[in-house]
Protein backbone atom coordinates (compact mmCIF):
# COMPACT_ATOMS: atom_id res chain seq x y z
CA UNK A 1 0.00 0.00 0.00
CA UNK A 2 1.16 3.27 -1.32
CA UNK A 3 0.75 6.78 1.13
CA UNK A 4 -2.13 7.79 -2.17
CA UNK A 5 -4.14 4.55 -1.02
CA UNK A 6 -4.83 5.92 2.44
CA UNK A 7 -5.79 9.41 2.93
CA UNK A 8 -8.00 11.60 4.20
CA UNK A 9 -9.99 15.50 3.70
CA UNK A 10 -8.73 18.49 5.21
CA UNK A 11 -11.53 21.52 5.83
CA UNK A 12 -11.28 24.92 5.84
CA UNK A 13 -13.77 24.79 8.54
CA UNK A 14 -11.76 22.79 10.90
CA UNK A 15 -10.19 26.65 11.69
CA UNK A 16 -6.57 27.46 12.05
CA UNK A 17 -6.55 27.70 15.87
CA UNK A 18 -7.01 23.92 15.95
CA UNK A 19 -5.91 22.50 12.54
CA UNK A 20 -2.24 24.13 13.22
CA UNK A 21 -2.73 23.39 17.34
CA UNK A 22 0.78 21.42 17.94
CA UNK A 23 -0.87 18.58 19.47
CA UNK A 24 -3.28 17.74 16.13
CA UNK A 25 -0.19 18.13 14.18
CA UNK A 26 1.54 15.61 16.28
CA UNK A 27 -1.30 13.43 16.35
CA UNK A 28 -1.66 13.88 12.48
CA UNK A 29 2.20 13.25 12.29
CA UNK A 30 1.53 9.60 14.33
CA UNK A 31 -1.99 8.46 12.64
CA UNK A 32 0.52 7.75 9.63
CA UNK A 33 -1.42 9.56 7.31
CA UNK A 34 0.72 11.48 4.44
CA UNK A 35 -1.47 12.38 1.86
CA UNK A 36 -4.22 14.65 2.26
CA UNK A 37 -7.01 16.27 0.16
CA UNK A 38 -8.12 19.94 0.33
CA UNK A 39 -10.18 21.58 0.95
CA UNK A 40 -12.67 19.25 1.64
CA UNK A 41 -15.59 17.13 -0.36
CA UNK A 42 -18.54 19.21 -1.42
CA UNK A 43 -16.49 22.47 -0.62
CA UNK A 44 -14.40 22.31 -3.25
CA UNK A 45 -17.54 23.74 -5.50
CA UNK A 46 -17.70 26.40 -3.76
CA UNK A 47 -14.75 27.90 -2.71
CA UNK A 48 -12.50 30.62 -4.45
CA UNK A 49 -9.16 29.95 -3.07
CA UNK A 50 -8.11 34.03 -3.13
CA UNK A 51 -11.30 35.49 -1.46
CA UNK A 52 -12.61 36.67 -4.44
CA UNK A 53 -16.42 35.34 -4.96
CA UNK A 54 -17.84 37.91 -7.50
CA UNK A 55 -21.26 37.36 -7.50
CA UNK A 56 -21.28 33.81 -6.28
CA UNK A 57 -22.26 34.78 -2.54
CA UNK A 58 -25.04 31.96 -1.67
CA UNK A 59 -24.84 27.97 -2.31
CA UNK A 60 -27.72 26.43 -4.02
CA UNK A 61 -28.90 25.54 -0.35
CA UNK A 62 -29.01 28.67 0.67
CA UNK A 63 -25.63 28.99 2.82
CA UNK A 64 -23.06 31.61 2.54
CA UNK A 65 -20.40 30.88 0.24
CA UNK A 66 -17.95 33.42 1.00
CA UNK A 67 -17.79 32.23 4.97
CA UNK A 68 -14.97 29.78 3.45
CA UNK A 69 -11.83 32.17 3.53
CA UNK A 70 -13.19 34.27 6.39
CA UNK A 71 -10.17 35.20 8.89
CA UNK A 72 -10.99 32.11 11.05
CA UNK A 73 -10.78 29.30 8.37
CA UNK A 74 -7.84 27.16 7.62
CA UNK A 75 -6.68 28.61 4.40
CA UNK A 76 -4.57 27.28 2.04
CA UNK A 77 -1.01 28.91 3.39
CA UNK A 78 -2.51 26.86 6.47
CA UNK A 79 -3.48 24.19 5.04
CA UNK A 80 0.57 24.11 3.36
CA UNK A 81 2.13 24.83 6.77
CA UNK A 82 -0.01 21.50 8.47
CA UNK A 83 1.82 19.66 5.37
CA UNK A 84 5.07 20.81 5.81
CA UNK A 85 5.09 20.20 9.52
CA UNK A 86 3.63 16.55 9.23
CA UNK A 87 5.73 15.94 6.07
CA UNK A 88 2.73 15.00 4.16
CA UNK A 89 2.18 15.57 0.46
CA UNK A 90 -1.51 17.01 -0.91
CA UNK A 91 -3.99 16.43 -3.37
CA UNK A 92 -5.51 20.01 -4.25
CA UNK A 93 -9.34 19.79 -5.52
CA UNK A 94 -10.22 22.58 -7.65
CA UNK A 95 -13.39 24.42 -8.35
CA UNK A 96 -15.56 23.03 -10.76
CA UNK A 97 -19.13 23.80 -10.29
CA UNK A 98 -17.75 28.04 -10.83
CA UNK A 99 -17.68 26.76 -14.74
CA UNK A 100 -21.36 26.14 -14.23
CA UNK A 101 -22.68 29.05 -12.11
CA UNK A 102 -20.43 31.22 -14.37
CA UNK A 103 -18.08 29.97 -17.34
CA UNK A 104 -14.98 27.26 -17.99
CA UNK A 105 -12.68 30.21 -18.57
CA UNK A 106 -13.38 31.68 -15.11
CA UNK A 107 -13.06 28.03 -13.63
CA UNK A 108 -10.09 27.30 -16.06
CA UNK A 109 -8.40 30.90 -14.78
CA UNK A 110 -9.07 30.34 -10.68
CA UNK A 111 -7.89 26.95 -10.78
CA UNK A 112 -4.38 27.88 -13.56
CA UNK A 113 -3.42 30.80 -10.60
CA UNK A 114 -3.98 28.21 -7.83
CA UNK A 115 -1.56 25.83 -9.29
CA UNK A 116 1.13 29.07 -10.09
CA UNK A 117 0.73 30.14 -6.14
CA UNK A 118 1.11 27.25 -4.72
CA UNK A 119 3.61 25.46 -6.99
CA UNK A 120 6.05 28.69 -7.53
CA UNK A 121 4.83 31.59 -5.24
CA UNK A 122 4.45 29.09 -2.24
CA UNK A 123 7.34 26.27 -3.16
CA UNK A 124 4.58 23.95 -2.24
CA UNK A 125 4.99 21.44 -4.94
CA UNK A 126 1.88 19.44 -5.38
CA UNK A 127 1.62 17.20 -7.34
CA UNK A 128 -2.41 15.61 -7.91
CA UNK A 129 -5.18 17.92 -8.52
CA UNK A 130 -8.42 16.77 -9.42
CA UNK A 131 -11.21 18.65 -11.13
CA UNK A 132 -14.80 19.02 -8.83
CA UNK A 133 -15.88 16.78 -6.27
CA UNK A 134 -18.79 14.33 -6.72
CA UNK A 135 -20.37 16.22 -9.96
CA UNK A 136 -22.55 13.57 -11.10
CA UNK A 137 -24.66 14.38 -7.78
CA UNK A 138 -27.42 16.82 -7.30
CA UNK A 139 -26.21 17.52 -4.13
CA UNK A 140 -23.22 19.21 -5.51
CA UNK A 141 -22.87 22.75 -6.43
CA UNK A 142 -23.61 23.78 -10.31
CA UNK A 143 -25.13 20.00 -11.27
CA UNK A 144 -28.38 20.98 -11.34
CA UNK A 145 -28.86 24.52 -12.02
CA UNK A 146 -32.32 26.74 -13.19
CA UNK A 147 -31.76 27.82 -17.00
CA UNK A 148 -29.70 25.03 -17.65
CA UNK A 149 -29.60 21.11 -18.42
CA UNK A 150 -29.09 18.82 -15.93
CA UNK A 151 -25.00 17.87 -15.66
CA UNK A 152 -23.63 15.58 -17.68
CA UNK A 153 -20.41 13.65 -18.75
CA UNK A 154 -20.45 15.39 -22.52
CA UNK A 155 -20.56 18.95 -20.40
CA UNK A 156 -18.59 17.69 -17.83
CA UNK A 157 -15.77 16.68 -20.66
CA UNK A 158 -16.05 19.46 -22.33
CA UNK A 159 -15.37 21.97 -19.56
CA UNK A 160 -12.92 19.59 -18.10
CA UNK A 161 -10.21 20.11 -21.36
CA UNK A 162 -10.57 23.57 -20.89
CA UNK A 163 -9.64 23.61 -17.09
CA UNK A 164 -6.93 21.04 -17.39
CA UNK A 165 -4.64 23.11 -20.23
CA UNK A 166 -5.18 25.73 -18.55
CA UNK A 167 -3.75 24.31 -15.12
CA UNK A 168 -1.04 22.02 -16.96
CA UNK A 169 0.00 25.43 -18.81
CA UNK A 170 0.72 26.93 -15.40
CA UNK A 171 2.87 23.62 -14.40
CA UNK A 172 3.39 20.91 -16.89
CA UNK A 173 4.11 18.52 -14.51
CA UNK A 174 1.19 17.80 -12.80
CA UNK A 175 -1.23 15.31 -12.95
CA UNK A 176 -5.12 15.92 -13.06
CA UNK A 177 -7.72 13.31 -12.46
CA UNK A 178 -11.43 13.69 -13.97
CA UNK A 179 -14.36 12.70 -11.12
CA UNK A 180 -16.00 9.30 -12.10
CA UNK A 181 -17.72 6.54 -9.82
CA UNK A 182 -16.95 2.86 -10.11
CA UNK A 183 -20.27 1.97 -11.31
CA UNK A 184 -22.80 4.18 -13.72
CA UNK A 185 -26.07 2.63 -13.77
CA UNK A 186 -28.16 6.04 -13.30
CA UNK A 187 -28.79 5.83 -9.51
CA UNK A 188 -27.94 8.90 -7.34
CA UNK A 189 -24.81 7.25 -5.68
CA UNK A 190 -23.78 5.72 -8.41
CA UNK A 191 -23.12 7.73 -11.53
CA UNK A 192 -25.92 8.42 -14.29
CA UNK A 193 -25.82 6.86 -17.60
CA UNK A 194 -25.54 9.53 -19.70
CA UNK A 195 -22.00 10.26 -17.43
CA UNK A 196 -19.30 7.95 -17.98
CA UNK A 197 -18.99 6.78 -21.09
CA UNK A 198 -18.70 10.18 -22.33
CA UNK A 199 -15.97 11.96 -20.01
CA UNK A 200 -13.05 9.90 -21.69
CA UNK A 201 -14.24 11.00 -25.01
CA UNK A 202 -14.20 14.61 -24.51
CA UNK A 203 -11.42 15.17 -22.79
CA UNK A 204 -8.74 12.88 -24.00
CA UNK A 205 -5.10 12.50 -23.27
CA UNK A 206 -5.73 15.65 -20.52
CA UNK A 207 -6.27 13.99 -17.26
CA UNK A 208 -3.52 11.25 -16.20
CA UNK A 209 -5.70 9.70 -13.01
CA UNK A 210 -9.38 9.12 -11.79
CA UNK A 211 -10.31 9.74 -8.64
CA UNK A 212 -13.12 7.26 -7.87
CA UNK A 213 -15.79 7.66 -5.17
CA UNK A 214 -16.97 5.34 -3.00
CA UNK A 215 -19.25 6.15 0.08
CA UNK A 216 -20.38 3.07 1.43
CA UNK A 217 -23.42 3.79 4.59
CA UNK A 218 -23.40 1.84 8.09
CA UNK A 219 -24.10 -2.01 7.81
CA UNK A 220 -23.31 -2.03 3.91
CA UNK A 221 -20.87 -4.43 3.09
């Protein structure tokens, strides 16, 4: 077993008092753990790295988007320092439900500076990135959306080889995984049937790994 089989989220909402407290970081340093994912599941939708939220202020539910890099959250300098004093490597998950709620080329540009700060401005080299979290869901922010069709893997594909030269431009080195499930037979946790089959087609030769999700409830086997 590799340290990318076992790993776990980091949240911004964990806040920096406690996620850089030197007792979690030694207890982070002897859980073993060396590879974690930021900033967090359905987050990752929703959150503008540098602060800047134009006019995406509320979440489909209703919550406040822009409470994610208020002063008390871990943010990603934090989130880089927890690394660096636990000597773990990251897997960065960038936003894609902003190329729904407002175009590729903004998603494409948030997520191409992310990779620049933290890569070069930072010295933080990482690595993985992976495009949107869980975006065959209609839990997850931009899927399902008034004014437009439901999400699928054509749209998903499409957007997708617009984010990922735009992010290997800014470091040709790293690797970007595409969000697909390990089944797609068109039930909620499991993919849709329209998704799949139709990622690999639109975006080839850009993504190098796939992330796959599996959320298995209490007393499933």
């Amino acid at each position: 077993i590799t340290p990318y089989q076992f790993g776990t989220n980091a949240s911004w909402w964990s806040g920096k008092g406690w996620f850089l407290d030197e007792d979690i970081l030694e207890r982070a340093r002897q859980s073993g753990i060396r590879f974690w994912r930021w900033p967090g599941g359905s987050s990752s939708d929703n959150y503008h790295w540098d602060g800047n939220y134009g006019s995406h202020k509320k979440e489909h539910d209703g919550g406040d988007a822009t409470r994610m890099t208020q002063p008390w959250t871990v943010s990603t300098d934090d989130f880089i320092e927890f690394c660096r004093r636990t000597g773990s490597e990251a897997i960065f998950t960038a936003n894609y439900g902003a190329a729904r709620y407002n175009s590729p080329s903004y998603a494409a540009d948030m997520a191409a500076r992310w990779v620049k700060y933290v890569n070069f401005e930072k010295k933080f080299k990482v690595r993985y990135w992976e495009v949107g979290n869980e975006n065959y869901g209609n839990w997850e922010e931009g899927t399902k959306m008034e004014g437009k069709p439901l999400l699928s893997g054509d749209v998903y594909g499409k957007d997708l080889r617009v984010i990922v030269d735009a992010m290997k431009k800014a470091d040709p080195d790293i690797y970007v995984g595409a969000v697909a499930v390990d089944q797609d037979n068109g039930e909620e946790w499991t993919g849709a049937s329209r998704r799949a089959s139709s990622i690999c087609s639109r975006s080839p030769v850009k993504t190098t790994f796939v992330p796959m999700r599996c959320a298995k409830s209490a007393g499933s086997s």
